[in-house]
C-alpha atoms as a PDB file:
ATOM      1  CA  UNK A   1     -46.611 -17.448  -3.324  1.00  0.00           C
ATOM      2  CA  UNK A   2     -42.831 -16.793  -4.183  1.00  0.00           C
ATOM      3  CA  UNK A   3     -41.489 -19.502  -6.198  1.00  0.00           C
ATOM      4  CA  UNK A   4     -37.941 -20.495  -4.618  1.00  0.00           C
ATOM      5  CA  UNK A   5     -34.930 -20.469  -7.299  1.00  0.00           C
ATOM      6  CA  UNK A   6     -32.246 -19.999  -4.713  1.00  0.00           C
ATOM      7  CA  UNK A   7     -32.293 -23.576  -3.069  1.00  0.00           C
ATOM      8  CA  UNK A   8     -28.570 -23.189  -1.742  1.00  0.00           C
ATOM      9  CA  UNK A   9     -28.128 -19.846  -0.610  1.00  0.00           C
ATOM     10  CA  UNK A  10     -24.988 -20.707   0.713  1.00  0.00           C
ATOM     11  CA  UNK A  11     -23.261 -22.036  -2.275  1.00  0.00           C
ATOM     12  CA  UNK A  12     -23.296 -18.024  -3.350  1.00  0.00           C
ATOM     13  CA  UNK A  13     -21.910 -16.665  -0.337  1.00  0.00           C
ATOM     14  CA  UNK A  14     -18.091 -15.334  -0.485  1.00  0.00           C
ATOM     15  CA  UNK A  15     -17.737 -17.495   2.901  1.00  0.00           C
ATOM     16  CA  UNK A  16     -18.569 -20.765   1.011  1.00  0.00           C
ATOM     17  CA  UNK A  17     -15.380 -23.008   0.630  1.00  0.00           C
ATOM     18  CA  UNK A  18     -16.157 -25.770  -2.142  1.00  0.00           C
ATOM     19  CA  UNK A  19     -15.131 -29.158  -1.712  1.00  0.00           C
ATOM     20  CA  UNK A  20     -13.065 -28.337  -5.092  1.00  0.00           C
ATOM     21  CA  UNK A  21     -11.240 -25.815  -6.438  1.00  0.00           C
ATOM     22  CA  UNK A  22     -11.066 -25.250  -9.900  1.00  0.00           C
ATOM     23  CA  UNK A  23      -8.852 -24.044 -12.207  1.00  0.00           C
ATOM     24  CA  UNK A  24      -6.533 -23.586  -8.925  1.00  0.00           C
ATOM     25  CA  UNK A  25      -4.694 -26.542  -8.427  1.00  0.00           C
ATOM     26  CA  UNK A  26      -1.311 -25.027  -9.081  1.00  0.00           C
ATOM     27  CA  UNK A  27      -1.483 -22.190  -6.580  1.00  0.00           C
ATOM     28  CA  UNK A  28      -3.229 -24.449  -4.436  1.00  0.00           C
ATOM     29  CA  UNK A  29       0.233 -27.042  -4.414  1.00  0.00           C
ATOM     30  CA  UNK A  30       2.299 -23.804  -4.024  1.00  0.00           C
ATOM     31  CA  UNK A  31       0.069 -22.879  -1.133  1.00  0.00           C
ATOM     32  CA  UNK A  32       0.384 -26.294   0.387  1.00  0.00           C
ATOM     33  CA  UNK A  33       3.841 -26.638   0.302  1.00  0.00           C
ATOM     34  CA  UNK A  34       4.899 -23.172   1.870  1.00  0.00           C
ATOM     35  CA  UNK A  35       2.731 -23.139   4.825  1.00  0.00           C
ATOM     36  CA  UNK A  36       4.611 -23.479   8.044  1.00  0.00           C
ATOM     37  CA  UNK A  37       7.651 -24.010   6.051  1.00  0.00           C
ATOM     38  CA  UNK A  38       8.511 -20.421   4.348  1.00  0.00           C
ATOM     39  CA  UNK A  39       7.003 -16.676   4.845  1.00  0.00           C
ATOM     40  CA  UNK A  40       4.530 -16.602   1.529  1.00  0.00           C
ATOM     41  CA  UNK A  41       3.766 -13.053   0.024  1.00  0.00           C
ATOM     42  CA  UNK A  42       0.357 -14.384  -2.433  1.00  0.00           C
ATOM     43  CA  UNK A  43      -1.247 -11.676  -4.281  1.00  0.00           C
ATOM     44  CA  UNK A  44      -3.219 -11.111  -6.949  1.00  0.00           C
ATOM     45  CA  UNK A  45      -6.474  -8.699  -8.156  1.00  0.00           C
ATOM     46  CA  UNK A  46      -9.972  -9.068  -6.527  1.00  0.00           C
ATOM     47  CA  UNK A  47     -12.160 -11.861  -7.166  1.00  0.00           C
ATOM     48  CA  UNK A  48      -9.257 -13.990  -8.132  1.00  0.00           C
ATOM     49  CA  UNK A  49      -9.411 -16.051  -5.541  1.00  0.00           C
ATOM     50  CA  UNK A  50      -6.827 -15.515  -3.192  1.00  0.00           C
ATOM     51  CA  UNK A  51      -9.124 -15.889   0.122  1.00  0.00           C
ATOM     52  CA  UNK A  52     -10.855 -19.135  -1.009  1.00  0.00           C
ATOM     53  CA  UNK A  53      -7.368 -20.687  -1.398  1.00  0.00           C
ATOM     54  CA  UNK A  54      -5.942 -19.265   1.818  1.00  0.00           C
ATOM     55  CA  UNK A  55      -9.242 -20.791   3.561  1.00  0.00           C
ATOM     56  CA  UNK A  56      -8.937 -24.120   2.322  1.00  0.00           C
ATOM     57  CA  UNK A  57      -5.343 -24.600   2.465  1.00  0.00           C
ATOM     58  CA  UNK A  58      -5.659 -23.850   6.021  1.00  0.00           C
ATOM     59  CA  UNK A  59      -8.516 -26.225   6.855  1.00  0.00           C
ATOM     60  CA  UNK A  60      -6.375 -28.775   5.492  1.00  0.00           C
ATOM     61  CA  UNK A  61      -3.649 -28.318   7.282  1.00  0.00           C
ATOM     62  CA  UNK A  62      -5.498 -27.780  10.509  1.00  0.00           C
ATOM     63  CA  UNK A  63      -7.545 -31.092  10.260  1.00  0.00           C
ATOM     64  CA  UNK A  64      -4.355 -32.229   9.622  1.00  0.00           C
ATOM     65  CA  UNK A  65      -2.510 -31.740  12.895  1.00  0.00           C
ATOM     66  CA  UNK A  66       0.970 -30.767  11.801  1.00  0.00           C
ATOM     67  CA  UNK A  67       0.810 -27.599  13.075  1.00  0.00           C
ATOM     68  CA  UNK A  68      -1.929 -24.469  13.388  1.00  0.00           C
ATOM     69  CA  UNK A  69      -2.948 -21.450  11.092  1.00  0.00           C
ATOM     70  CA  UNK A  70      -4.421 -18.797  12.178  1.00  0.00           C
ATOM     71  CA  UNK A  71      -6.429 -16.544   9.627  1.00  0.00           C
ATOM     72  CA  UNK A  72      -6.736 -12.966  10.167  1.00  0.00           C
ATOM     73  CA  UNK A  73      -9.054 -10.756   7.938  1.00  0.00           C
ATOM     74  CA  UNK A  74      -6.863  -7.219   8.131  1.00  0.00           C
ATOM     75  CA  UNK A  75      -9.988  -5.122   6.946  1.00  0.00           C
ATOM     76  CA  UNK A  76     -11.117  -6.208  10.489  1.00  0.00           C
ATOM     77  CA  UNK A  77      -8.296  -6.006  12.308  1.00  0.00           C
ATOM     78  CA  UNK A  78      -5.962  -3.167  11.203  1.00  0.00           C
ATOM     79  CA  UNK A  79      -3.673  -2.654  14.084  1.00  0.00           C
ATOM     80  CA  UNK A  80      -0.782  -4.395  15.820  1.00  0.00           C
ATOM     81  CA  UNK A  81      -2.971  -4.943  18.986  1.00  0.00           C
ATOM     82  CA  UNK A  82      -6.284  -5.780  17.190  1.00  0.00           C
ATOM     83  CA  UNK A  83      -4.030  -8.450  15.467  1.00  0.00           C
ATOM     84  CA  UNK A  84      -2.894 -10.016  18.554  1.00  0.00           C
ATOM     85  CA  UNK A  85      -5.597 -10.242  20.450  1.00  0.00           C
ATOM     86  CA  UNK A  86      -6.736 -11.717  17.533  1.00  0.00           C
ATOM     87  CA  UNK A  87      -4.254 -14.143  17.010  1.00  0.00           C
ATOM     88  CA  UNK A  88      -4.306 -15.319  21.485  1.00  0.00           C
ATOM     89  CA  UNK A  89      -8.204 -15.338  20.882  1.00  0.00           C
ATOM     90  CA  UNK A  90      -7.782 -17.521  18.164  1.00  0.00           C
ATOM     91  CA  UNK A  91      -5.353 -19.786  20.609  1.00  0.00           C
ATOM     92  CA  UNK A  92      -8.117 -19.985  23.275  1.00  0.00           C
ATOM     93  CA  UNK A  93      -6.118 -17.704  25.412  1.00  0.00           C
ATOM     94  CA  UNK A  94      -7.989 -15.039  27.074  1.00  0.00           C
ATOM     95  CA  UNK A  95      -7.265 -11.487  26.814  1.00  0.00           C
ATOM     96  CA  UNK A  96      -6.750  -9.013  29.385  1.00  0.00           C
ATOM     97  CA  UNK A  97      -4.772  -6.201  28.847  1.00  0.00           C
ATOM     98  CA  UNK A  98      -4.790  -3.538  26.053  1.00  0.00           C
ATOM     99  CA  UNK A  99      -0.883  -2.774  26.055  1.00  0.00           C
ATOM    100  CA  UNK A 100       0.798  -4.262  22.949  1.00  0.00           C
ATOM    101  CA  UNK A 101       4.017  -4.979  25.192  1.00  0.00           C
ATOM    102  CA  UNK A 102       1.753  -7.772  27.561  1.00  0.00           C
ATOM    103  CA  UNK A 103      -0.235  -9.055  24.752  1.00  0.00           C
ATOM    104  CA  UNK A 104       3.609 -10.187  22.956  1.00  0.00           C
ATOM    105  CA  UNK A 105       4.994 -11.466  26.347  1.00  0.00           C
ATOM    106  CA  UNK A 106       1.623 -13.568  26.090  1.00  0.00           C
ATOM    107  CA  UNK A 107       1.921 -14.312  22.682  1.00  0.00           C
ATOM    108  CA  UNK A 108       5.518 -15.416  23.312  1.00  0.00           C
ATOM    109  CA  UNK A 109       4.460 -17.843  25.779  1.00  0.00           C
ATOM    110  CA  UNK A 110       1.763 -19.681  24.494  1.00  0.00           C
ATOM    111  CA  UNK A 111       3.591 -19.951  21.804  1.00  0.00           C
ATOM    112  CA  UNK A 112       6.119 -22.960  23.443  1.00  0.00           C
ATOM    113  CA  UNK A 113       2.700 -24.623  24.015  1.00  0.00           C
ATOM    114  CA  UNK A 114       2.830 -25.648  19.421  1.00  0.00           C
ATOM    115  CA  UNK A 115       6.057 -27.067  18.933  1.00  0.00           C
ATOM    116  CA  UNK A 116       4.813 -27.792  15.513  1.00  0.00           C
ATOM    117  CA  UNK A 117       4.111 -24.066  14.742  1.00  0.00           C
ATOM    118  CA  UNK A 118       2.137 -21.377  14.280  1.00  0.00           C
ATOM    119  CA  UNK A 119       1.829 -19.734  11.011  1.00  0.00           C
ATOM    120  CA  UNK A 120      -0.452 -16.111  10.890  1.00  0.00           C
ATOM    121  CA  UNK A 121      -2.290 -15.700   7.233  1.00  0.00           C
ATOM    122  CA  UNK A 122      -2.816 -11.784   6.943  1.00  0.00           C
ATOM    123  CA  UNK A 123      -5.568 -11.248   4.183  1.00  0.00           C
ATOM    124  CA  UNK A 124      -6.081  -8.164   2.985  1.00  0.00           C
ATOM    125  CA  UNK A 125      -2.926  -6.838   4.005  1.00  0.00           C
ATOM    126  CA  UNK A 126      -3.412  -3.793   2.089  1.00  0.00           C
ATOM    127  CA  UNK A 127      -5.782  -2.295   4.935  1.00  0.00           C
ATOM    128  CA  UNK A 128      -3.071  -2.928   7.571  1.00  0.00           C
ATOM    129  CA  UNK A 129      -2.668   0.667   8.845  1.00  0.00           C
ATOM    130  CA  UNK A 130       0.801  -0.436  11.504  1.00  0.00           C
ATOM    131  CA  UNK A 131       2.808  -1.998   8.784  1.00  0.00           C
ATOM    132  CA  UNK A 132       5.603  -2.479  11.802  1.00  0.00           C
ATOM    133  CA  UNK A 133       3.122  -5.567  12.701  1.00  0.00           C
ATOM    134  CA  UNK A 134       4.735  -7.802  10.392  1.00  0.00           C
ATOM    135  CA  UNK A 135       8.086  -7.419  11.969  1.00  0.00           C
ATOM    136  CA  UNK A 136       7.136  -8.001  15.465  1.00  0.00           C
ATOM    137  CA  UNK A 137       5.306 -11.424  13.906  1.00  0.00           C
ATOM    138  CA  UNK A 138       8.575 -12.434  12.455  1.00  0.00           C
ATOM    139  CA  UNK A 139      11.027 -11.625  15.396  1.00  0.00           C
ATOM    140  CA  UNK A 140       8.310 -14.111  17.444  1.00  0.00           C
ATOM    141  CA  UNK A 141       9.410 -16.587  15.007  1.00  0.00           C
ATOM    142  CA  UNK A 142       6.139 -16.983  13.557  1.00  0.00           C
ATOM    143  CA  UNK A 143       5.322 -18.117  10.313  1.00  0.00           C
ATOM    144  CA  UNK A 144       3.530 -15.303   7.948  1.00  0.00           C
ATOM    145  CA  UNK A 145       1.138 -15.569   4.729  1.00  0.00           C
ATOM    146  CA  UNK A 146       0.414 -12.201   3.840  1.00  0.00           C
ATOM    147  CA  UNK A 147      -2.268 -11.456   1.067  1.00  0.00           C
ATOM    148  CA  UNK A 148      -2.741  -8.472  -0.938  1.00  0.00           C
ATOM    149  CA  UNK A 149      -4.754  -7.765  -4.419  1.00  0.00           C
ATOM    150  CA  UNK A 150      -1.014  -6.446  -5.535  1.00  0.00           C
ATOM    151  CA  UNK A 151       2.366  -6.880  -5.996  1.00  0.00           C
ATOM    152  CA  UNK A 152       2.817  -3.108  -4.726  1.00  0.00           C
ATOM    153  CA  UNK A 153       2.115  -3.463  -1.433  1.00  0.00           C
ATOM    154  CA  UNK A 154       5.494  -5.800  -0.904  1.00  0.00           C
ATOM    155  CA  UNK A 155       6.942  -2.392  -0.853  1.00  0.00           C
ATOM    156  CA  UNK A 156       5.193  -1.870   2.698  1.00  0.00           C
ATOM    157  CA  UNK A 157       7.933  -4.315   4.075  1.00  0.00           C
ATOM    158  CA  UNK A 158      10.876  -2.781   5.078  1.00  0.00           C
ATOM    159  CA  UNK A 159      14.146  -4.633   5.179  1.00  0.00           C
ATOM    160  CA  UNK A 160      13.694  -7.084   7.397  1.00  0.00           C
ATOM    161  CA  UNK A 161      10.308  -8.050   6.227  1.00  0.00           C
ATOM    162  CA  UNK A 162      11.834  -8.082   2.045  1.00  0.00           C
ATOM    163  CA  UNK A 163      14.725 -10.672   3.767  1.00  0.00           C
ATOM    164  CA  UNK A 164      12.481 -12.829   5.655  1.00  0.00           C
ATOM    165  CA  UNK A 165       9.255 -13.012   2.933  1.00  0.00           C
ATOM    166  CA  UNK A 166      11.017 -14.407  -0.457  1.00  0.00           C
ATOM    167  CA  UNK A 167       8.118 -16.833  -1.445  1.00  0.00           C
ATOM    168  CA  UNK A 168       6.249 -15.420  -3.706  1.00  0.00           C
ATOM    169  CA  UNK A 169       2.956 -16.499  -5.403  1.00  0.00           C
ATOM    170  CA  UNK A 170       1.156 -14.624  -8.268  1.00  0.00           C
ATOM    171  CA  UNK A 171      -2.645 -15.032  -8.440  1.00  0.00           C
ATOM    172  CA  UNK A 172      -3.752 -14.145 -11.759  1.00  0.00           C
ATOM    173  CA  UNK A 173      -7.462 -13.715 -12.658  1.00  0.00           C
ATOM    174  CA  UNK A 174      -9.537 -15.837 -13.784  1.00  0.00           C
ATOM    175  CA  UNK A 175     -10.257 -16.353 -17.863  1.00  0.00           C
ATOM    176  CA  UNK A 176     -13.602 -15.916 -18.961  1.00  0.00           C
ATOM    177  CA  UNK A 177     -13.529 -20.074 -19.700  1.00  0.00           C
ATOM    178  CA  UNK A 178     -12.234 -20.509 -15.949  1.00  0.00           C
ATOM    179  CA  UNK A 179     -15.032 -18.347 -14.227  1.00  0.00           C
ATOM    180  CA  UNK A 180     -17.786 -19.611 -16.924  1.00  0.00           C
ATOM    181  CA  UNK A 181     -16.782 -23.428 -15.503  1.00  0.00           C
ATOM    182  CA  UNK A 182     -16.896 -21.744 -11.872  1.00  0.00           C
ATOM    183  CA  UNK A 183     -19.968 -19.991 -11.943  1.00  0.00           C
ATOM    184  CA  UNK A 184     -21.462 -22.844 -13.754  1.00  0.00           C
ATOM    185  CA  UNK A 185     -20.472 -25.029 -11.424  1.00  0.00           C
ATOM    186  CA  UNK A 186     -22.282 -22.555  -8.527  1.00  0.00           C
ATOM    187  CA  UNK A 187     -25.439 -22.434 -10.242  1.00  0.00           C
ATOM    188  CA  UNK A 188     -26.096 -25.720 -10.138  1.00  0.00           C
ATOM    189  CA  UNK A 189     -25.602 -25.726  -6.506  1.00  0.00           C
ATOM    190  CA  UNK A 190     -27.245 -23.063  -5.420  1.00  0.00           C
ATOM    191  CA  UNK A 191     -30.829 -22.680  -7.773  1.00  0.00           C
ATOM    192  CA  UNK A 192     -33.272 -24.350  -9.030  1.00  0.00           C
ATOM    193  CA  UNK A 193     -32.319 -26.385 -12.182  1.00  0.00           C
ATOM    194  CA  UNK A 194     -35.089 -24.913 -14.943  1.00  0.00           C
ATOM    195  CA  UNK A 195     -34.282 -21.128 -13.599  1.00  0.00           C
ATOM    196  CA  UNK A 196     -31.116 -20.300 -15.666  1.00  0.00           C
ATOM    197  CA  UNK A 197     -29.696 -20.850 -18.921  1.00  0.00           C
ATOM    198  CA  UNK A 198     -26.016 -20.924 -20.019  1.00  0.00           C
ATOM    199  CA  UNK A 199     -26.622 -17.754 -21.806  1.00  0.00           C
ATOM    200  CA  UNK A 200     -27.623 -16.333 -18.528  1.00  0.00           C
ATOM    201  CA  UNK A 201     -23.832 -17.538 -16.952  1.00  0.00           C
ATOM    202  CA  UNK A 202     -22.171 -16.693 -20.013  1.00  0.00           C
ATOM    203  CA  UNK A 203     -23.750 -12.973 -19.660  1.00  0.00           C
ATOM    204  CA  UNK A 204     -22.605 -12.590 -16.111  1.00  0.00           C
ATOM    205  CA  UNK A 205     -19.184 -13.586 -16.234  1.00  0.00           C
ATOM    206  CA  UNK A 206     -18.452 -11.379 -19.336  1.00  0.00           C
ATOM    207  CA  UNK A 207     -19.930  -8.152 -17.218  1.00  0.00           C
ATOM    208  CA  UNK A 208     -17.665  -9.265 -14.436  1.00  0.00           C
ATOM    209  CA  UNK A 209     -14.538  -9.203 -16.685  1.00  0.00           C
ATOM    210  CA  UNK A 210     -12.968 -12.247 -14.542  1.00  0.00           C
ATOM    211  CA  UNK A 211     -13.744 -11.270 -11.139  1.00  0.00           C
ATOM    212  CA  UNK A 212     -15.415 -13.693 -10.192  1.00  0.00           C
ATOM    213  CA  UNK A 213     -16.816 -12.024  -6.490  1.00  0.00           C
ATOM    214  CA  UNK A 214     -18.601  -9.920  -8.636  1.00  0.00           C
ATOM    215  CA  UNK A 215     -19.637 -12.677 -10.896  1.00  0.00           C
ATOM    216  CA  UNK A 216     -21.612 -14.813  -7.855  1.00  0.00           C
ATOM    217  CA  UNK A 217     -23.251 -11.256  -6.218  1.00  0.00           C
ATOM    218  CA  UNK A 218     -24.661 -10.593  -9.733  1.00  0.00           C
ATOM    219  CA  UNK A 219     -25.938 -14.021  -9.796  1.00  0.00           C
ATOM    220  CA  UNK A 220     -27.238 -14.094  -6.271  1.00  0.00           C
ATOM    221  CA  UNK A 221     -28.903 -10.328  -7.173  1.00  0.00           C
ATOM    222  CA  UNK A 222     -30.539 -11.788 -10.152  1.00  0.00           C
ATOM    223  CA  UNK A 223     -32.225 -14.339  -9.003  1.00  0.00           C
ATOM    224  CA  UNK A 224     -33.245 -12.948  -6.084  1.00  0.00           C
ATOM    225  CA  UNK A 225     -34.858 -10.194  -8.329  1.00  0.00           C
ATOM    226  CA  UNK A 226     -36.139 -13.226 -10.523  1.00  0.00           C
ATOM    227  CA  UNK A 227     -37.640 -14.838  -7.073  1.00  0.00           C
ATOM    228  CA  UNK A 228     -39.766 -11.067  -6.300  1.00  0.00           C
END
């Protein structure tokens, strides 16, 4: 018989949102205050915790009514047509044609249905092969939160997208302290409460070197391992 140590299996997925975030609270204020209200370049390396933010931020502000986000995961959805049939699926619209010319006229118009706004969130914009996408967002008067694991791919913008995307919000990665009190924090969700030590955390974290993505897989790897 397999003794369980993963009770929360959950808790370790990349997916999960926690009801807190730590060691976050000032990007997550920036965050807060730019959505629907100024084009937001955030970047920062992986495992930092750039998509966790962008997720809960835009929960928030969804449950909140005062307006809609619409997240779009670029490693998906790479093109400008994949994005905007994203974007009208995401608006309940149904999709008919494959020509990026009808899918903005339909875009356009279901637009004057959210006269609070629409703001796109374009994670992992750094696998956005039609970097021309971003302008035809903008001249639709959307709003735009692109994310990227670095500064460098700001250069990707031309003119237009530099003028209209001036808010911008450095992720930095986690200390060893930070992901220690995050990982921590997971463990105690997620397995059983005799199966780890801190020694075990502390071990983890310093092999992930801050990233903390890497920190929860090991984890999750471990004591699955541990379970077998």
């Amino acid at each position: 018989m397999v003794h369980r140590i993963i009770t929360n299996c959950e808790t370790l997925s990349g997916s999960y949102t926690p009801e807190n975030i730590l060691h976050r609270e000032k990007e997550l204020a920036l965050l807060s205050n730019a959505i629907n209200v100024i084009n937001t370049f955030l970047y920062g390396p992986s495992g930092s915790g750039k998509t966790l933010l962008i997720k809960k931020t835009t929960e928030k502000f969804n449950a909140d009514g005062e307006g809609v986000v619409i997240y779009v995961d670029c490693s998906l959805y790479q093109t400008t047509n994949a994005i905007f049939t994203e974007i009208l699926l995401s608006l309940n619209t149904v999709v008919s044609s494959k020509s990026n010319y009808e899918l903005t006229k339909r875009l356009k118009a279901r637009m004057k249905n959210f006269t609070a706004g629409i703001t796109v969130c374009l994670d992992h914009f750094e696998r956005m092969k039609e970097a021309e996408t971003v302008n035809r967002l903008l001249s639709l008067g959307l709003k735009l939160i692109i994310v990227s694991e670095n500064h460098e791919t700001y250069r990707r913008l031309n003119s237009m997208g530099k003028a209209n995307i001036t808010n911008l919000i450095e992720v930095r990665s986690y200390t060893e302290e930070q992901a220690f009190d995050i990982l921590a924090e997971r463990a105690r969700e997620a397995l059983e409460e005799t199966a780890y030590s801190e020694d075990t955390i502390r071990k983890i974290v310093q092999a992930s070197s801050g990233n903390l993505t890497l920190s929860l897989n090991l984890l999750k790897s471990l004591a699955l391992k541990a379970e077998s």
